[in-house]
PDB file of N, CA and C in Angstrom:
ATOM      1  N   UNK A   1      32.459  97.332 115.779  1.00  0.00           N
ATOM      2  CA  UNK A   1      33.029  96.435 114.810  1.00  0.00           C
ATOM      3  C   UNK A   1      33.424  97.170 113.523  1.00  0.00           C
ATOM      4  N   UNK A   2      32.863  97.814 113.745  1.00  0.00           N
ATOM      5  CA  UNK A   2      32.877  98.874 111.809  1.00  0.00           C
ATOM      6  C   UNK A   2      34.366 100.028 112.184  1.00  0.00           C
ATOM      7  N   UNK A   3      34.513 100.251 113.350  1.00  0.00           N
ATOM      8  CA  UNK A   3      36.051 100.952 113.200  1.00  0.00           C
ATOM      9  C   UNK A   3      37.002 100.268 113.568  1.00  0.00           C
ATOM     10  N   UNK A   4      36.738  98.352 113.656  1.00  0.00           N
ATOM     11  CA  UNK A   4      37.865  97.541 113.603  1.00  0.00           C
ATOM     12  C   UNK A   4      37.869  97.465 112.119  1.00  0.00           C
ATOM     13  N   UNK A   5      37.182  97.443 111.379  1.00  0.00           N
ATOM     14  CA  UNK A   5      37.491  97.046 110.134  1.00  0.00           C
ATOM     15  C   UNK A   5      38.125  97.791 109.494  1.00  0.00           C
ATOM     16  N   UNK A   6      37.509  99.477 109.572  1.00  0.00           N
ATOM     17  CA  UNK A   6      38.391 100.450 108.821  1.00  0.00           C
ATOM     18  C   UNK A   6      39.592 100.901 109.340  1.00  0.00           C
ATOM     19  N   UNK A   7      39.657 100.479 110.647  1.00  0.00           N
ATOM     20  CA  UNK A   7      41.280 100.808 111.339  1.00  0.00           C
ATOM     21  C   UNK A   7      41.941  99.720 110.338  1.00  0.00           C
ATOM     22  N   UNK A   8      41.708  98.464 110.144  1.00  0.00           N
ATOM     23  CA  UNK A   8      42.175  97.415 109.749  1.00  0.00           C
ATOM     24  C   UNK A   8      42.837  97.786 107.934  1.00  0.00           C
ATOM     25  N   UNK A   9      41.766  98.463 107.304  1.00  0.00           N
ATOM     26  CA  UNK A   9      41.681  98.335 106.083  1.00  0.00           C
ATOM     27  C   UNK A   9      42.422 100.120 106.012  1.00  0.00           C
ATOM     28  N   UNK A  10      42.958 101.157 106.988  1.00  0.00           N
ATOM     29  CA  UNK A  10      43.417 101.787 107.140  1.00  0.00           C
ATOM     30  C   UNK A  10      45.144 101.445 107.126  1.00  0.00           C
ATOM     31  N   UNK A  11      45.181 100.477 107.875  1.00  0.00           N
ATOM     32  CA  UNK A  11      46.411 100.116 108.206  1.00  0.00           C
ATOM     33  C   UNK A  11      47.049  99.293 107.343  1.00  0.00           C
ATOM     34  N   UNK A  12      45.907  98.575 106.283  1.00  0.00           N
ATOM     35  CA  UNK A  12      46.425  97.907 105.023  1.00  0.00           C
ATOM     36  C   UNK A  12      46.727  98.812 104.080  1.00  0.00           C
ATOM     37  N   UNK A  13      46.012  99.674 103.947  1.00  0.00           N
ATOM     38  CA  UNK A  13      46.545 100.965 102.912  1.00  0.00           C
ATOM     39  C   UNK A  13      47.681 101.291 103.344  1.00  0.00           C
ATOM     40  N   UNK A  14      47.908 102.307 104.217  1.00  0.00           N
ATOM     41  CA  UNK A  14      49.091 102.711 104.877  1.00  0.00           C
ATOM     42  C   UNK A  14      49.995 101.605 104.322  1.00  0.00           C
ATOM     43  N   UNK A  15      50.330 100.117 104.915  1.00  0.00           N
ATOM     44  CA  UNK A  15      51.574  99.260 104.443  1.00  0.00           C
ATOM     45  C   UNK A  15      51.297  99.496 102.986  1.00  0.00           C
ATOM     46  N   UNK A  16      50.749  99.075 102.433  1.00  0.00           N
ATOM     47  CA  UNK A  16      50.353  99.323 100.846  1.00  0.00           C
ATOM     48  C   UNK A  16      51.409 100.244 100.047  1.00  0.00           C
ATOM     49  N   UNK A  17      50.858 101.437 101.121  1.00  0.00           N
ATOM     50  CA  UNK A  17      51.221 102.780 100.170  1.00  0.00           C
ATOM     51  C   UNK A  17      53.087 102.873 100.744  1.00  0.00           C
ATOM     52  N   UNK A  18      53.516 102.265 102.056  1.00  0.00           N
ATOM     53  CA  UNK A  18      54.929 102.114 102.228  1.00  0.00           C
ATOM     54  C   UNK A  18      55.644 100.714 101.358  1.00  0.00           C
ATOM     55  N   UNK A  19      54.606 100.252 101.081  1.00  0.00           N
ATOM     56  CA  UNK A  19      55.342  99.231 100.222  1.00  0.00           C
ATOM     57  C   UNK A  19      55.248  99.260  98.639  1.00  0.00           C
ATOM     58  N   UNK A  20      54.508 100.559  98.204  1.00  0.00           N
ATOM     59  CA  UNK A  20      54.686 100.980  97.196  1.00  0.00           C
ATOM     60  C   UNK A  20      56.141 101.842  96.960  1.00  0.00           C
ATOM     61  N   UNK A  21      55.875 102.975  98.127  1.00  0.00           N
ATOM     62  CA  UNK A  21      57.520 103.459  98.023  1.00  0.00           C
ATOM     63  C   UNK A  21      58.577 103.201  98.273  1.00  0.00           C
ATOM     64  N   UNK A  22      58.790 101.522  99.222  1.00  0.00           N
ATOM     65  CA  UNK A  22      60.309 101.047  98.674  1.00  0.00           C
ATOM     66  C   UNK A  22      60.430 100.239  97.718  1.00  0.00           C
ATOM     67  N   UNK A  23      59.181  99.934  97.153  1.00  0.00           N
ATOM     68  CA  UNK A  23      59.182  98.948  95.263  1.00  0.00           C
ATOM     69  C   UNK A  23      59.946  99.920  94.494  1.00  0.00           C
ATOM     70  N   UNK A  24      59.550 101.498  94.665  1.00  0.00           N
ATOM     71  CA  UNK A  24      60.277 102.203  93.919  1.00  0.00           C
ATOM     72  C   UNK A  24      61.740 102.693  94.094  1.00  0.00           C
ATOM     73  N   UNK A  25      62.080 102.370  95.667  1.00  0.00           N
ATOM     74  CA  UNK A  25      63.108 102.652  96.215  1.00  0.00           C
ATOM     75  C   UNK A  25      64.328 101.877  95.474  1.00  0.00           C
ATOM     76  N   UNK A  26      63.697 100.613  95.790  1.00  0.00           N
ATOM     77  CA  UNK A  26      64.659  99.141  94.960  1.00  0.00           C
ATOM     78  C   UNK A  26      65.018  99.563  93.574  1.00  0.00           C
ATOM     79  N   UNK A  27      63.719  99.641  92.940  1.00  0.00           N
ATOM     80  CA  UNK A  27      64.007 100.279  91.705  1.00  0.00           C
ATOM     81  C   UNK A  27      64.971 101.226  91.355  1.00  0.00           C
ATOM     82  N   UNK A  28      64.879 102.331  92.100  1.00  0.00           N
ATOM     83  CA  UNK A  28      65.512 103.410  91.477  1.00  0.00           C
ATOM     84  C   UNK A  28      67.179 102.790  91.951  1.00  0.00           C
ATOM     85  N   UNK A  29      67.591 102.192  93.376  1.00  0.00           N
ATOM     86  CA  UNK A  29      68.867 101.740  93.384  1.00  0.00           C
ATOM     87  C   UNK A  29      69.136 100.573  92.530  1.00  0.00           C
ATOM     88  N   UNK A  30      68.232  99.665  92.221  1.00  0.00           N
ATOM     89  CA  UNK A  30      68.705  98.943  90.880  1.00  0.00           C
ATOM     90  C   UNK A  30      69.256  99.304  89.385  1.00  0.00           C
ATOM     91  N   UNK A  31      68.451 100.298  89.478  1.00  0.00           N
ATOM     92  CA  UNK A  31      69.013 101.459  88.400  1.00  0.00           C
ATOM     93  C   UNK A  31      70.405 101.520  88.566  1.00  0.00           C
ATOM     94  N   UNK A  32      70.637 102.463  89.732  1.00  0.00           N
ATOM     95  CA  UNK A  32      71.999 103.110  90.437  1.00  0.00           C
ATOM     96  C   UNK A  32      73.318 101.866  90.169  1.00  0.00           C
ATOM     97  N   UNK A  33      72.181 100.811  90.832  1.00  0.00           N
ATOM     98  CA  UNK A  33      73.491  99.274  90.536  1.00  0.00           C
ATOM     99  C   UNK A  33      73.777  98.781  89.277  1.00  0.00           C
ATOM    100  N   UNK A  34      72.746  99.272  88.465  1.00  0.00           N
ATOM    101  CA  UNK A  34      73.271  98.470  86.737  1.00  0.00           C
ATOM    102  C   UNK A  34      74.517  99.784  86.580  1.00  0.00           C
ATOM    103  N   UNK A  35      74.134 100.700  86.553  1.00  0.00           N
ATOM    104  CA  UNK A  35      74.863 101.584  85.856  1.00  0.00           C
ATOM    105  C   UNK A  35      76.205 101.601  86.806  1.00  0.00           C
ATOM    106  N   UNK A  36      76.418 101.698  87.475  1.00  0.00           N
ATOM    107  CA  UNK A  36      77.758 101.321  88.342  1.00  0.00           C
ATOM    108  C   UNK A  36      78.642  99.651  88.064  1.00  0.00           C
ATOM    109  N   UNK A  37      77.738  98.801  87.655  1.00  0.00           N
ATOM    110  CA  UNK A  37      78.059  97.387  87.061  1.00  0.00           C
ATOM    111  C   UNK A  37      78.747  97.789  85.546  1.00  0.00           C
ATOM    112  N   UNK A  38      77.951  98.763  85.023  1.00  0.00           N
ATOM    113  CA  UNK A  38      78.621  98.683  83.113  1.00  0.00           C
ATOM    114  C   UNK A  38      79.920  99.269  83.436  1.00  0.00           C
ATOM    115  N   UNK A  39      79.788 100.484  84.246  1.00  0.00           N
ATOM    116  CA  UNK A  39      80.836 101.305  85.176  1.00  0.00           C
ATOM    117  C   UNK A  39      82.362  99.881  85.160  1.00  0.00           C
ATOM    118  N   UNK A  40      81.919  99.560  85.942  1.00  0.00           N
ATOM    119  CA  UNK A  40      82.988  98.529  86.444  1.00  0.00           C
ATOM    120  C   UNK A  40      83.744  97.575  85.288  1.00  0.00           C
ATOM    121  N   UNK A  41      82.464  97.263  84.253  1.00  0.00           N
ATOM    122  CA  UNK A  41      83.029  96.528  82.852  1.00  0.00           C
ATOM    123  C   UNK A  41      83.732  97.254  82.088  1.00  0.00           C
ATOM    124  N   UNK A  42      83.355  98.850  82.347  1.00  0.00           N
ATOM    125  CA  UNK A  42      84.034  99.504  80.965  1.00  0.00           C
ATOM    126  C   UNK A  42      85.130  99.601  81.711  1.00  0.00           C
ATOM    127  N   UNK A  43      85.717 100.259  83.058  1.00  0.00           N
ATOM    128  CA  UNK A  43      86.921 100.421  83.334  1.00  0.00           C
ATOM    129  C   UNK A  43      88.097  98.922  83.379  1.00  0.00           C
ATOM    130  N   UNK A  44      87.046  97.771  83.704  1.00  0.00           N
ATOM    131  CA  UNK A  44      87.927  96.474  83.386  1.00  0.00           C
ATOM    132  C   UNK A  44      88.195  95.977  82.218  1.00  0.00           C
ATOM    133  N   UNK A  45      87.160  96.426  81.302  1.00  0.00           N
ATOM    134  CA  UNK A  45      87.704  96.156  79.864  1.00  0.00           C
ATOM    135  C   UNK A  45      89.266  96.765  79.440  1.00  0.00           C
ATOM    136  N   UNK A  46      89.148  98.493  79.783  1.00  0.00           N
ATOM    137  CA  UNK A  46      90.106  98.937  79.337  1.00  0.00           C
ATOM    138  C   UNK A  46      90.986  98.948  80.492  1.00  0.00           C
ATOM    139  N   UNK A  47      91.331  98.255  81.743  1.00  0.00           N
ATOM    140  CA  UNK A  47      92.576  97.663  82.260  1.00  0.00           C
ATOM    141  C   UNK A  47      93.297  96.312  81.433  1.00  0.00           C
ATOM    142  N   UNK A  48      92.402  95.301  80.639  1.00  0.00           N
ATOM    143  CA  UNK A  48      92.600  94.449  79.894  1.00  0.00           C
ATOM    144  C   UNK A  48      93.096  94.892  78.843  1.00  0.00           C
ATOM    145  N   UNK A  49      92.744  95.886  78.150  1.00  0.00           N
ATOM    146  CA  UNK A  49      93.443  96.117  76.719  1.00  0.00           C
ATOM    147  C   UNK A  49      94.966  96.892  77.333  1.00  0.00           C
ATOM    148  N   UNK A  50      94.934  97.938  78.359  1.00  0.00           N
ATOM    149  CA  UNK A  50      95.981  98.249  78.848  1.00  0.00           C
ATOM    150  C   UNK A  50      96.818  97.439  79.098  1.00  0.00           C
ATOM    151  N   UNK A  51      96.744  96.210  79.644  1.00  0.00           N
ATOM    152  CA  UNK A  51      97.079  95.206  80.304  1.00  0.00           C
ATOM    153  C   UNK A  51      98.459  94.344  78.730  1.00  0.00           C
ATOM    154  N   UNK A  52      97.140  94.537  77.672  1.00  0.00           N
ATOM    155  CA  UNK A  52      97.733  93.522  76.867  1.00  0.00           C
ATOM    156  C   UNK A  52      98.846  94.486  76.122  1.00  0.00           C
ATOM    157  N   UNK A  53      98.622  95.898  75.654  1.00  0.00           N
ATOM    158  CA  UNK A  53      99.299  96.594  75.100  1.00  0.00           C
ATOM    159  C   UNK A  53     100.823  96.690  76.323  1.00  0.00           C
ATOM    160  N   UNK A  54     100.356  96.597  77.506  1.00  0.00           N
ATOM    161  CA  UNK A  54     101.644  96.641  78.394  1.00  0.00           C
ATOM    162  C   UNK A  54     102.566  95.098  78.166  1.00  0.00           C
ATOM    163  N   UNK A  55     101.770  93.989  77.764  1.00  0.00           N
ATOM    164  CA  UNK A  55     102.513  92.862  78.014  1.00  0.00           C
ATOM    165  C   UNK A  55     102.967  92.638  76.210  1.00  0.00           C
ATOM    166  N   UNK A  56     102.734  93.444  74.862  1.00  0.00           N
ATOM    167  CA  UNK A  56     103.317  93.864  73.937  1.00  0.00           C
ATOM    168  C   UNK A  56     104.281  94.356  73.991  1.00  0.00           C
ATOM    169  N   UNK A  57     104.169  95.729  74.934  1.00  0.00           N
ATOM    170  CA  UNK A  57     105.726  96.082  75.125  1.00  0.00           C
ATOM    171  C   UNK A  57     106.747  95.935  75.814  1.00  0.00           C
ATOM    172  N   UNK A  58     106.235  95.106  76.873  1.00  0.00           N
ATOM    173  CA  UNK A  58     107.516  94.255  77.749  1.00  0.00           C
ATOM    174  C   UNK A  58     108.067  93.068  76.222  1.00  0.00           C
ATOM    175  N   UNK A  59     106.929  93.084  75.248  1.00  0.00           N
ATOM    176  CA  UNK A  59     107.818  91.536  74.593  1.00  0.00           C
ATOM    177  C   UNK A  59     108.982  92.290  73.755  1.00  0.00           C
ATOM    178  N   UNK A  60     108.042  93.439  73.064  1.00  0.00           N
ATOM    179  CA  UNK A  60     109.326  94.155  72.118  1.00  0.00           C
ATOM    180  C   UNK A  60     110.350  94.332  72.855  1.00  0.00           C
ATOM    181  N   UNK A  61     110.452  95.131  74.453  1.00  0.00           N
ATOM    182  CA  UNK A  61     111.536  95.547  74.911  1.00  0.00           C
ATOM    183  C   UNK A  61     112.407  94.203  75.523  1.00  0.00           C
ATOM    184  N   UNK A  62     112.278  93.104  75.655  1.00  0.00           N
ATOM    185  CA  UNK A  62     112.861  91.557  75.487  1.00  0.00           C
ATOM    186  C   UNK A  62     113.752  91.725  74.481  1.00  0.00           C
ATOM    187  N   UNK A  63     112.597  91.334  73.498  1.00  0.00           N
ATOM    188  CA  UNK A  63     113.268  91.876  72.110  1.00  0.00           C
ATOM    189  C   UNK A  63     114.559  92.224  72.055  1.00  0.00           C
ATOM    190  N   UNK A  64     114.539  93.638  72.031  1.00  0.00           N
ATOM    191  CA  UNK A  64     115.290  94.375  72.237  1.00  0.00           C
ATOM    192  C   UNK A  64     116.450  94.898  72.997  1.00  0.00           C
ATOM    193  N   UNK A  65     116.405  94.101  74.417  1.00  0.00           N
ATOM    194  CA  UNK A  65     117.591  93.742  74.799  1.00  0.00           C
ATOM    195  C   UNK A  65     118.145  92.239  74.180  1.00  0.00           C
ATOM    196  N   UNK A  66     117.639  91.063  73.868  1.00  0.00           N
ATOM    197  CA  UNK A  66     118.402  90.225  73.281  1.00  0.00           C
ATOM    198  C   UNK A  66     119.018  90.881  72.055  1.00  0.00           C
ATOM    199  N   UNK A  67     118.120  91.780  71.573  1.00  0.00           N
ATOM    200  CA  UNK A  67     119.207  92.303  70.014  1.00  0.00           C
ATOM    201  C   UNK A  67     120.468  92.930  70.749  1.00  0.00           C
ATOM    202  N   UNK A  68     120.222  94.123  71.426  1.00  0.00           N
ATOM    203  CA  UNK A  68     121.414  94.624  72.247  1.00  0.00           C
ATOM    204  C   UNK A  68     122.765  93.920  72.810  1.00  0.00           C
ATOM    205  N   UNK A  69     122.008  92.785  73.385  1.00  0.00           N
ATOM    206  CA  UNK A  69     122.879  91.797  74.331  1.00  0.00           C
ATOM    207  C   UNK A  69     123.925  90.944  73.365  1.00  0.00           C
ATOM    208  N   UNK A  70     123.120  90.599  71.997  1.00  0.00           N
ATOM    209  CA  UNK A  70     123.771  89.854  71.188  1.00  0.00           C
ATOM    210  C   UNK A  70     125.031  90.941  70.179  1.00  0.00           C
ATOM    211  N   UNK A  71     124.340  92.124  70.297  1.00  0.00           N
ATOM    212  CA  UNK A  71     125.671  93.214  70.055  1.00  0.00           C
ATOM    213  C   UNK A  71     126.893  93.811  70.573  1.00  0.00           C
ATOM    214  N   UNK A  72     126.281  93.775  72.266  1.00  0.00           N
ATOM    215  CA  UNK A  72     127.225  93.943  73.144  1.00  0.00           C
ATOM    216  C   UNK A  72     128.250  92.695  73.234  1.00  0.00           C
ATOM    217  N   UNK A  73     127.704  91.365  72.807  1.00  0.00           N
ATOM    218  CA  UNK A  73     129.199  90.360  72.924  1.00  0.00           C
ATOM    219  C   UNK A  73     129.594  90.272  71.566  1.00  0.00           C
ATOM    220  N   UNK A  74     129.310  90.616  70.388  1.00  0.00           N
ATOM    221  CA  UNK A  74     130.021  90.646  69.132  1.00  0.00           C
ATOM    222  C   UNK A  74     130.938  92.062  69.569  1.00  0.00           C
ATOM    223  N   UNK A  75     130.762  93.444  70.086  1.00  0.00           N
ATOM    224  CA  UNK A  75     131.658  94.477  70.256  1.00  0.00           C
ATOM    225  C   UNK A  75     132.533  93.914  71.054  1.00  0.00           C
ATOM    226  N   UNK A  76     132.498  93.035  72.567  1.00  0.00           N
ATOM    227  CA  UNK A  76     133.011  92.497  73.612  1.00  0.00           C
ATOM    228  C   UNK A  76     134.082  91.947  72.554  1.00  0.00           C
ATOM    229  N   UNK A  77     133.509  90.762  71.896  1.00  0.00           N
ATOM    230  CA  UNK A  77     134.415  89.690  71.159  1.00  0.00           C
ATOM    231  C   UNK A  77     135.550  90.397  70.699  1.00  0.00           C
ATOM    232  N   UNK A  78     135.262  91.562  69.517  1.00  0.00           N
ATOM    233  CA  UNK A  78     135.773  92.169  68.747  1.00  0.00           C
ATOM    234  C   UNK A  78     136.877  93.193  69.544  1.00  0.00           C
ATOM    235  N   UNK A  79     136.502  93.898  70.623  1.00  0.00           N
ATOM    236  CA  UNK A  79     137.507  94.511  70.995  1.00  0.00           C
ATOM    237  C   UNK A  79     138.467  93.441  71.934  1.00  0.00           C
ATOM    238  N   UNK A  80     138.271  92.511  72.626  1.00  0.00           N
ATOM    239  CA  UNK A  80     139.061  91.444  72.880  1.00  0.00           C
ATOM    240  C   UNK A  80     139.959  90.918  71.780  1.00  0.00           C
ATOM    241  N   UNK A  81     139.560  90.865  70.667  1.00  0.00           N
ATOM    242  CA  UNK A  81     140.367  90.116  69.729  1.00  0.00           C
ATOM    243  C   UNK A  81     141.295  91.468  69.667  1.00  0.00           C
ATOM    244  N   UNK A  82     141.225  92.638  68.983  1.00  0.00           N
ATOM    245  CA  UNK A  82     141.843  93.443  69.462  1.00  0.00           C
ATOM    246  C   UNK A  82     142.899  93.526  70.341  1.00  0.00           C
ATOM    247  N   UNK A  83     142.573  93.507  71.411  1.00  0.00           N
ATOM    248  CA  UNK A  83     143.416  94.009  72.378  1.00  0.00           C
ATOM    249  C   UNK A  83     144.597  92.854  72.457  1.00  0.00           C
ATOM    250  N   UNK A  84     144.009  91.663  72.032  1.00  0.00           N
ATOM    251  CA  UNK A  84     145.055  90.166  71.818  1.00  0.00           C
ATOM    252  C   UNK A  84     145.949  90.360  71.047  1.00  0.00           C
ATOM    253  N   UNK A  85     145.759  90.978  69.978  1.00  0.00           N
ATOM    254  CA  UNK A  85     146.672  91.091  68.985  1.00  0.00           C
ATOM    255  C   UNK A  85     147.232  92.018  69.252  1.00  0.00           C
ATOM    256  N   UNK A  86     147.172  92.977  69.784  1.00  0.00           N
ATOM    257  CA  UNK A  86     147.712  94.701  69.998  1.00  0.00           C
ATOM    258  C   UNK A  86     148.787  93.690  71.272  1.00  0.00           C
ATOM    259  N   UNK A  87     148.205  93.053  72.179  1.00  0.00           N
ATOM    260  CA  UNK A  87     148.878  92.993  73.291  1.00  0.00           C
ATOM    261  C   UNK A  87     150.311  91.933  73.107  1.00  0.00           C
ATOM    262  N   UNK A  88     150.183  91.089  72.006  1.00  0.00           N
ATOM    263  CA  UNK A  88     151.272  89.923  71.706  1.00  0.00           C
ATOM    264  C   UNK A  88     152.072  90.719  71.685  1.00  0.00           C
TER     265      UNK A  88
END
């Protein structure tokens, strides 16, 4: 009876001591997973600011063809009137 018990209380240690080293296992990849999580925020943060500085300069370059566009039909106008009068 006395080496059922210590086989018993053998075999509780043993799990013990394996369930001590994947408590630490978890641990140390929980670690691994936060820091791969901030990982992921910092590179999505700065796709967001990229994001917004890109949708700034699609507005200027809007912009900037309506200024164009509204120049190109005042030159249009102007050399038409031109050519009307040259052509009478």
């Amino acid at each position: 009876m006395a080496e059922s018990i210590e086989s018993r209380m053998d075999f509780i240690i043993d799990q013990q001591a394996q369930f001590a080293v994947d408590i630490q296992l978890l641990k140390e990849r929980q670690a691994e997973t936060r820091e791969m999580i901030h990982q992921l925020v910092d590179v999505t943060m700065s796709l967001a600011r990229h994001a917004e500085e890109t949708d700034r300069r699609l507005g200027e370059l809007a912009e900037a063809g309506t200024h164009t566009e509204r120049r190109l039909d005042a030159l249009i106008d102007t050399v038409d009137k031109l050519v009307r009068r040259n052509g009478s």
